[in-house]
PDB file of N, CA and C in Angstrom:
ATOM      1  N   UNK A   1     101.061  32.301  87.649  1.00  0.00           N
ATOM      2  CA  UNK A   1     100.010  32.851  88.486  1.00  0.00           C
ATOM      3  C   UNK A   1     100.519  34.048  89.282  1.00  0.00           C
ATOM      4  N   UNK A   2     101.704  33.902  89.788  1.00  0.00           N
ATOM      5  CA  UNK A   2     102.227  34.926  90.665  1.00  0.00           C
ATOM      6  C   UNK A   2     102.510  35.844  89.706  1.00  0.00           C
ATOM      7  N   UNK A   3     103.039  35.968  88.889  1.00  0.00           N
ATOM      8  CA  UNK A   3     103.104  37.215  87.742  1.00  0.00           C
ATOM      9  C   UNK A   3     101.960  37.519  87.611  1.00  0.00           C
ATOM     10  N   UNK A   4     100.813  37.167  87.227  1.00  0.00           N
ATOM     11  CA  UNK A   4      99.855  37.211  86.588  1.00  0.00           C
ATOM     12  C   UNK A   4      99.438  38.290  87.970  1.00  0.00           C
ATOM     13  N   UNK A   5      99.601  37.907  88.982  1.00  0.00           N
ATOM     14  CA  UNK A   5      98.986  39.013  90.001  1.00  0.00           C
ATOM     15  C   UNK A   5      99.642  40.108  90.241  1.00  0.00           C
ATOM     16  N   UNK A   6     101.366  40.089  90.174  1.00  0.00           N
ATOM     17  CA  UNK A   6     102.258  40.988  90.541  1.00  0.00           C
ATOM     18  C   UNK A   6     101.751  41.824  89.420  1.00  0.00           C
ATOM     19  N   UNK A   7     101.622  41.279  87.788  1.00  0.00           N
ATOM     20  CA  UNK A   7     101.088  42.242  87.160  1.00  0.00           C
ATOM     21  C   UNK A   7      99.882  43.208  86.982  1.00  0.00           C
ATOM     22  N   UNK A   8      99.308  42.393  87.863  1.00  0.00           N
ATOM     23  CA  UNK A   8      97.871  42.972  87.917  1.00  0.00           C
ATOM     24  C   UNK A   8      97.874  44.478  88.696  1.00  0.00           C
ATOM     25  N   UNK A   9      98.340  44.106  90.047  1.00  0.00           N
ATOM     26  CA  UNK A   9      99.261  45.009  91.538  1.00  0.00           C
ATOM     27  C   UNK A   9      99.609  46.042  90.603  1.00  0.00           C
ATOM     28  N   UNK A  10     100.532  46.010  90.138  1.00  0.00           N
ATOM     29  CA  UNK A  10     101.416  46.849  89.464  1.00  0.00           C
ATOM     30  C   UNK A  10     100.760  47.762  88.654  1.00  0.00           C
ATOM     31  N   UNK A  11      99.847  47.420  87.738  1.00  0.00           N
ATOM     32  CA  UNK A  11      98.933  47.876  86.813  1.00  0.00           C
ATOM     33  C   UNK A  11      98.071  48.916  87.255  1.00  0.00           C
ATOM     34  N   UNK A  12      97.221  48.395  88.344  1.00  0.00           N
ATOM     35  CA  UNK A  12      96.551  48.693  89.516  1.00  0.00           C
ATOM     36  C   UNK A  12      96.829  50.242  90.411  1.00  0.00           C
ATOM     37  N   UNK A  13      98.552  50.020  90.378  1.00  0.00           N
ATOM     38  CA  UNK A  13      98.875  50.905  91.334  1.00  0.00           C
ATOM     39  C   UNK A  13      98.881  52.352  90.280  1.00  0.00           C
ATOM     40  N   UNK A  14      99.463  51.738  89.154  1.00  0.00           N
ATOM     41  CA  UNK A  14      99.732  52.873  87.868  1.00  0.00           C
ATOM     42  C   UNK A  14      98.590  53.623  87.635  1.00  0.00           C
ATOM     43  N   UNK A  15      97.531  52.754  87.609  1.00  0.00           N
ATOM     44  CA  UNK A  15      96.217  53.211  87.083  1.00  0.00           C
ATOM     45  C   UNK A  15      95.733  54.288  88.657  1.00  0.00           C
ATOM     46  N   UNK A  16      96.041  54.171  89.917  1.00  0.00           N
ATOM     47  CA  UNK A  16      95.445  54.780  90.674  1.00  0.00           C
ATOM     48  C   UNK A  16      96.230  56.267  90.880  1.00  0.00           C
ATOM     49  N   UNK A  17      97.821  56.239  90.740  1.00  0.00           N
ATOM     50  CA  UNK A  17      98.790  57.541  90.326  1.00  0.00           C
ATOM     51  C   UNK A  17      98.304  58.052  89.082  1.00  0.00           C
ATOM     52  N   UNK A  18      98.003  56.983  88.140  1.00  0.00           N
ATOM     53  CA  UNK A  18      97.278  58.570  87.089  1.00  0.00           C
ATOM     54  C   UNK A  18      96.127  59.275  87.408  1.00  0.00           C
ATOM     55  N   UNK A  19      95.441  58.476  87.912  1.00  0.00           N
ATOM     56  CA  UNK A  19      93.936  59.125  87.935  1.00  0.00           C
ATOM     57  C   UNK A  19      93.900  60.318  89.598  1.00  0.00           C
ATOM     58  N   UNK A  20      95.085  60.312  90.136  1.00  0.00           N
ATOM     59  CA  UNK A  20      95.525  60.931  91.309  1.00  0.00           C
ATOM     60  C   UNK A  20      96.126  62.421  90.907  1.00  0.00           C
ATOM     61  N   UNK A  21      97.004  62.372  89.880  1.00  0.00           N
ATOM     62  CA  UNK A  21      97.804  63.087  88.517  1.00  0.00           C
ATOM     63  C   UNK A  21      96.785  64.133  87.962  1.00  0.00           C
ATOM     64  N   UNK A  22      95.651  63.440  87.664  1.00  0.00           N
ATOM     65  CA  UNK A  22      94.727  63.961  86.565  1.00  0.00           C
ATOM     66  C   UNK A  22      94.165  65.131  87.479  1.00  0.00           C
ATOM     67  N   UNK A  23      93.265  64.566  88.926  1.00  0.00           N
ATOM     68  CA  UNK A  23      93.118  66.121  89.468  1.00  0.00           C
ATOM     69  C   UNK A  23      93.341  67.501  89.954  1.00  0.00           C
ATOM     70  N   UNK A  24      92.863  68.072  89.601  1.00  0.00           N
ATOM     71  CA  UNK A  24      93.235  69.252  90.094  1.00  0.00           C
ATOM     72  C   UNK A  24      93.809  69.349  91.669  1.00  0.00           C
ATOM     73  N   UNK A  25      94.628  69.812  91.979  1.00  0.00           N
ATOM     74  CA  UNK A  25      95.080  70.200  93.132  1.00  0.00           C
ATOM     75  C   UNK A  25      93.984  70.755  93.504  1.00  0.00           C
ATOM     76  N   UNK A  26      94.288  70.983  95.213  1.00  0.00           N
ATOM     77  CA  UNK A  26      92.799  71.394  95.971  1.00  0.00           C
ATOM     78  C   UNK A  26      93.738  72.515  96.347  1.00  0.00           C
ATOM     79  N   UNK A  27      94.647  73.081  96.443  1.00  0.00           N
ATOM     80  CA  UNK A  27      95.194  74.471  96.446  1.00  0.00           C
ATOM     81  C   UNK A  27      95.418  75.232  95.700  1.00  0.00           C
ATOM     82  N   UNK A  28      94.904  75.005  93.969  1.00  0.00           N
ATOM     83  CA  UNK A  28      94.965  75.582  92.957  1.00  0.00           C
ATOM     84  C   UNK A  28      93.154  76.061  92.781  1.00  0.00           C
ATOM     85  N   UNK A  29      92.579  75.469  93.780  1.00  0.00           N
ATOM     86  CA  UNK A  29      90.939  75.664  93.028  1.00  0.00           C
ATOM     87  C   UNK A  29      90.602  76.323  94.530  1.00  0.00           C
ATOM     88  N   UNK A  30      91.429  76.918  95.136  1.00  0.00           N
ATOM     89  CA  UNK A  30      91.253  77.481  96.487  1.00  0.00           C
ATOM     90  C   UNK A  30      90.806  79.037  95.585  1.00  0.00           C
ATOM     91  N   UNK A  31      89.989  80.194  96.508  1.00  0.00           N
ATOM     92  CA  UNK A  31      89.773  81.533  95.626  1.00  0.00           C
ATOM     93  C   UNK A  31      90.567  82.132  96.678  1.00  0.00           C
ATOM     94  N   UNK A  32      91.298  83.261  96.486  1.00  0.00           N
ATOM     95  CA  UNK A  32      92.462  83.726  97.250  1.00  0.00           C
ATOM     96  C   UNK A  32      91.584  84.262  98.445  1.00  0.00           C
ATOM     97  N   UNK A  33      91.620  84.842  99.409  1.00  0.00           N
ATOM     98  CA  UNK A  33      91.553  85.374 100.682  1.00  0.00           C
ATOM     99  C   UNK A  33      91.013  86.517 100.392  1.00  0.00           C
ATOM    100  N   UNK A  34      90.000  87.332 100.802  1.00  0.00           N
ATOM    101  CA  UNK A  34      90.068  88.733 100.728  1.00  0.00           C
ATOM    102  C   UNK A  34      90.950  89.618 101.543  1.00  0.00           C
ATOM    103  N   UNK A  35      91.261  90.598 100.839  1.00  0.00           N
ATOM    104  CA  UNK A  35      91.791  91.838 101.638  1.00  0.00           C
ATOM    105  C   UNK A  35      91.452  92.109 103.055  1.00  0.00           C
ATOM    106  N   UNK A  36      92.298  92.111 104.028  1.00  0.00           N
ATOM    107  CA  UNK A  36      92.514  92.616 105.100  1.00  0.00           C
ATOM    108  C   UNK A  36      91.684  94.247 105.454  1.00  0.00           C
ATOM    109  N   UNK A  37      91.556  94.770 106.860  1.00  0.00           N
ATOM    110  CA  UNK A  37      91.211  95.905 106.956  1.00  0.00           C
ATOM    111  C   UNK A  37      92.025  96.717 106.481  1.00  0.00           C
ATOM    112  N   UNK A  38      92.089  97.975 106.362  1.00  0.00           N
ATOM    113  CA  UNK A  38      93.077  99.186 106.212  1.00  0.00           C
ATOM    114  C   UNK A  38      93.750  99.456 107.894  1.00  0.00           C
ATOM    115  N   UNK A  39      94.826  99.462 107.516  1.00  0.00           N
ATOM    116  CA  UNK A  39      95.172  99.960 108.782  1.00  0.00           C
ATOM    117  C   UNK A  39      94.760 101.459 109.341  1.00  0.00           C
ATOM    118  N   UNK A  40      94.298 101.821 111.020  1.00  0.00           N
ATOM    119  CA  UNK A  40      94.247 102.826 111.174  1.00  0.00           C
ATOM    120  C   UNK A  40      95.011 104.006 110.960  1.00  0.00           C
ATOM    121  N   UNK A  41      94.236 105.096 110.925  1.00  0.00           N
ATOM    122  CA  UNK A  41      94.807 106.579 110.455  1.00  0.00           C
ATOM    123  C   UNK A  41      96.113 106.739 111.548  1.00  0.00           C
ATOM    124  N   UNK A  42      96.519 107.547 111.076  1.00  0.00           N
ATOM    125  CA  UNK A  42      97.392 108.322 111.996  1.00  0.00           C
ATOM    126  C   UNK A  42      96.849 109.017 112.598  1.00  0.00           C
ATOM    127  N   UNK A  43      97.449 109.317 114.373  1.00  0.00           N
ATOM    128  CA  UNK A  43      96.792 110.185 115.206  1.00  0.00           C
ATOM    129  C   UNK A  43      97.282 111.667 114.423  1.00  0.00           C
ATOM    130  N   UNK A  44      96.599 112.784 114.744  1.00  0.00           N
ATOM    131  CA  UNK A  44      96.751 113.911 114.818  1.00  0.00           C
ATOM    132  C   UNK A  44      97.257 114.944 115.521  1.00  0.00           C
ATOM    133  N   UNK A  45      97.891 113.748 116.819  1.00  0.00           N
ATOM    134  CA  UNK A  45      97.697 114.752 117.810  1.00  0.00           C
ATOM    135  C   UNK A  45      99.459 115.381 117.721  1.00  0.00           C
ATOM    136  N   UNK A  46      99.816 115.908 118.460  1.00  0.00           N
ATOM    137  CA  UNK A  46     101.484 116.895 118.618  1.00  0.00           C
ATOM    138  C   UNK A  46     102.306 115.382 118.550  1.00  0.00           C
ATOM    139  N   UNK A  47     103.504 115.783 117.255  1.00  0.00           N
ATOM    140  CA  UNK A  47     104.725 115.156 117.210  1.00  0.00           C
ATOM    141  C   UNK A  47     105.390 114.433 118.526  1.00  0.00           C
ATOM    142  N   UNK A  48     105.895 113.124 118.255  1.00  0.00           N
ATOM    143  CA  UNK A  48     106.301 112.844 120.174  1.00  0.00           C
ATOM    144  C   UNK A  48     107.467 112.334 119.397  1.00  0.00           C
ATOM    145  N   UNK A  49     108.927 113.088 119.900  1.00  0.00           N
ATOM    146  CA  UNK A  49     109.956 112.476 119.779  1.00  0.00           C
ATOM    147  C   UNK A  49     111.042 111.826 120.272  1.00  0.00           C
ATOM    148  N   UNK A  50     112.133 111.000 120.168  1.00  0.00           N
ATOM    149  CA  UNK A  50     112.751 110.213 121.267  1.00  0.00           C
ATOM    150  C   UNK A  50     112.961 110.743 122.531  1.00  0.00           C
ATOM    151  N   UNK A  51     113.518 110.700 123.521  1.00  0.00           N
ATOM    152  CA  UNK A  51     113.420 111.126 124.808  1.00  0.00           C
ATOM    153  C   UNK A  51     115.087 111.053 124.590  1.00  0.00           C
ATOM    154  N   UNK A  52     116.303 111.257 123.824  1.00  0.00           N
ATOM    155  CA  UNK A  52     117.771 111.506 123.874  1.00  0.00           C
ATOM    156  C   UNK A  52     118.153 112.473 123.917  1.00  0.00           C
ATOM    157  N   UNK A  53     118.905 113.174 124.570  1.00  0.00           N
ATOM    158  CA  UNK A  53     119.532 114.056 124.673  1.00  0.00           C
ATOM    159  C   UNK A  53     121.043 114.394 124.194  1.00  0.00           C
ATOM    160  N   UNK A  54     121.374 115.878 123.920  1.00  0.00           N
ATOM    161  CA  UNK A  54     122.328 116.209 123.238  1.00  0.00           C
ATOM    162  C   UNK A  54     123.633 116.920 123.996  1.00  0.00           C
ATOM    163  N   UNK A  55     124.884 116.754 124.278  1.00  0.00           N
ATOM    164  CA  UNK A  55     125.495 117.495 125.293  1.00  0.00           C
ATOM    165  C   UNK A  55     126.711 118.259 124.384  1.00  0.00           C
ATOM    166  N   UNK A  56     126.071 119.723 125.079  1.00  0.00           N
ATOM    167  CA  UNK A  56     126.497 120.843 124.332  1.00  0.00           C
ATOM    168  C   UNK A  56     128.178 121.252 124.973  1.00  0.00           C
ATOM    169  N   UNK A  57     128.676 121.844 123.838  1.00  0.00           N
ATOM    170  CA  UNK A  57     130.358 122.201 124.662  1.00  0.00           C
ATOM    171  C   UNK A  57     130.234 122.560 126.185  1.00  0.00           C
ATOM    172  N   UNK A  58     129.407 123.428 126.484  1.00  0.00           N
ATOM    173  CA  UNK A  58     129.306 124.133 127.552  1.00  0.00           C
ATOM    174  C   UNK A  58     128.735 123.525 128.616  1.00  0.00           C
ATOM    175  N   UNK A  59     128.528 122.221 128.480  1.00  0.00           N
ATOM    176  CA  UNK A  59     128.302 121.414 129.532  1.00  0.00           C
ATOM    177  C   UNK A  59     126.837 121.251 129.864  1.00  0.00           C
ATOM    178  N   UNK A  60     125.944 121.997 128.730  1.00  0.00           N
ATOM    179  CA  UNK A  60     124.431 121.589 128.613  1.00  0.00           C
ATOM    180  C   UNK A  60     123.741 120.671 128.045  1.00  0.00           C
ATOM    181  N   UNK A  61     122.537 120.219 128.459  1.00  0.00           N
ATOM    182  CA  UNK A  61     122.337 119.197 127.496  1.00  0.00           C
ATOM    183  C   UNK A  61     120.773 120.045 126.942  1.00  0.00           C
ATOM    184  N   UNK A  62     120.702 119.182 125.614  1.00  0.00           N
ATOM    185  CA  UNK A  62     119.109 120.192 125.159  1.00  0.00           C
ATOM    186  C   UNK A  62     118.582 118.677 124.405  1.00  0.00           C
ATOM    187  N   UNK A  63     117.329 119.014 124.458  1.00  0.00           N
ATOM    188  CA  UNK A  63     116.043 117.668 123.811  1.00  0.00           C
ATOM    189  C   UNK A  63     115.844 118.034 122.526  1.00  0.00           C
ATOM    190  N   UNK A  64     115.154 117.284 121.640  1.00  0.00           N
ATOM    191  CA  UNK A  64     115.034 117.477 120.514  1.00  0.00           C
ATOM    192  C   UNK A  64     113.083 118.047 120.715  1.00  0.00           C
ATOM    193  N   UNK A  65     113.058 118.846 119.702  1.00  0.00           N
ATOM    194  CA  UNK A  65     111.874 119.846 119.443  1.00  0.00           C
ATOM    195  C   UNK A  65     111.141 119.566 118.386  1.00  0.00           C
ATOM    196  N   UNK A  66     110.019 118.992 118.957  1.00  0.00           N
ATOM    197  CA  UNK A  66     108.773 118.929 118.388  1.00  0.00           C
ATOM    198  C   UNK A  66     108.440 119.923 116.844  1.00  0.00           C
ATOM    199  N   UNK A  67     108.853 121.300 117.463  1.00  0.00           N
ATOM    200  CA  UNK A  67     108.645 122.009 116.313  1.00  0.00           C
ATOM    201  C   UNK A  67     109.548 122.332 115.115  1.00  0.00           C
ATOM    202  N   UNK A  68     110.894 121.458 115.388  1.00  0.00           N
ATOM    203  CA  UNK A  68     112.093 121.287 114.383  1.00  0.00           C
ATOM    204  C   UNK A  68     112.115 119.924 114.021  1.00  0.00           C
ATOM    205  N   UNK A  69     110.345 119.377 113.756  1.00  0.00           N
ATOM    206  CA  UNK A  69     110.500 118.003 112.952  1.00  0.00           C
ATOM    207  C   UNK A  69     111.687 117.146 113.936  1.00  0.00           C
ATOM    208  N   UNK A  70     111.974 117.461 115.364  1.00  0.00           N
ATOM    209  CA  UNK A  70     112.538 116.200 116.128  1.00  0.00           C
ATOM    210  C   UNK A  70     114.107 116.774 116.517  1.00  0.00           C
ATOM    211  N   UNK A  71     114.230 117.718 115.860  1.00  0.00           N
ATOM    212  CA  UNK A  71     115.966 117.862 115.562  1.00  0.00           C
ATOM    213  C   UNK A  71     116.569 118.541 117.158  1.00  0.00           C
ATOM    214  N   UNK A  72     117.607 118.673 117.019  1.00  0.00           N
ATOM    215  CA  UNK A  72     117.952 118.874 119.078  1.00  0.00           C
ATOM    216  C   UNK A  72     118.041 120.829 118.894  1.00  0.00           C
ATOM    217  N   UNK A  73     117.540 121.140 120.032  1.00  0.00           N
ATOM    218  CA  UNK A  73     117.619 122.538 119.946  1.00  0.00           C
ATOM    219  C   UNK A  73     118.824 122.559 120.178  1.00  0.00           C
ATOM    220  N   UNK A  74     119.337 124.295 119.562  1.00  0.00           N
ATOM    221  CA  UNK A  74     120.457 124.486 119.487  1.00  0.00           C
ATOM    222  C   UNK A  74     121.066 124.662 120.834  1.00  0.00           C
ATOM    223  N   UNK A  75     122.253 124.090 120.464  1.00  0.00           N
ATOM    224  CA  UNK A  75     123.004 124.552 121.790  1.00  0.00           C
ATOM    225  C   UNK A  75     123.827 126.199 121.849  1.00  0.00           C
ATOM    226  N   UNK A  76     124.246 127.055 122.942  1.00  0.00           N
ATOM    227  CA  UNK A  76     124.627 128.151 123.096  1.00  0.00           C
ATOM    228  C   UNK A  76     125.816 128.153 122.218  1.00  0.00           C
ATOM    229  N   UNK A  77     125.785 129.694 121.628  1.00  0.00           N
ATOM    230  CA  UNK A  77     126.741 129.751 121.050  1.00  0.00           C
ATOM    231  C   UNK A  77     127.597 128.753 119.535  1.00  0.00           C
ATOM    232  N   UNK A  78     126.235 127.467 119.418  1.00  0.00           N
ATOM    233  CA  UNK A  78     126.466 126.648 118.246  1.00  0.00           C
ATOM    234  C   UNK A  78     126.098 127.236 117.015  1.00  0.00           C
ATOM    235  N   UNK A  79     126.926 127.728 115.830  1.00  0.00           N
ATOM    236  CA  UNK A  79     126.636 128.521 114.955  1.00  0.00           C
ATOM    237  C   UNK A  79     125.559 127.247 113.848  1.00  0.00           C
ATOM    238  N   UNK A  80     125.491 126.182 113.835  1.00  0.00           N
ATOM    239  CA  UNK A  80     125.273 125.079 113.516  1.00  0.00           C
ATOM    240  C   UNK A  80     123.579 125.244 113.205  1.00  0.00           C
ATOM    241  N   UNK A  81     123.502 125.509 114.292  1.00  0.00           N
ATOM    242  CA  UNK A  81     121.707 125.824 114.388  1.00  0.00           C
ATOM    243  C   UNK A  81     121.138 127.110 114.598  1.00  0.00           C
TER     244      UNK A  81
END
């Protein structure tokens, strides 16, 4: 009798893992997300570049220039720039 039930249990449990097996996942039958916004444009307005400074032989210091794409104005006498 006790077999007769352990087998039953057992049977029971098999039969409820297959039929568990058989469905589809519920994250496979998900439809993906749509696309996000576009991110905003770029402003237009004048180049803004770091606020570091450069210290020249001569004991100057110079900022970097907006109109040299960021690069440090030249220093005196620097054949460089």
């Amino acid at each position: 009798m006790i077999r007769a039930l352990a087998a039953g249990g057992l049977l029971l449990m098999l039969t409820a893992c297959d039929t568990l097996s058989a469905q589809p996942h519920a994250q496979g039958s998900r439809k993906p997300a749509p696309a996000g916004p576009p991110p905003p444009p770029m402003p237009d307005g004048p180049l803004v570049c770091p606020t570091d400074v450069k210290l020249c032989p001569d004991g100057r210091y110079v900022n970097r220039s907006p109109d040299k794409e960021c690069e440090f104005d030249a220093c005196s006498g620097d054949p460089s720039h």
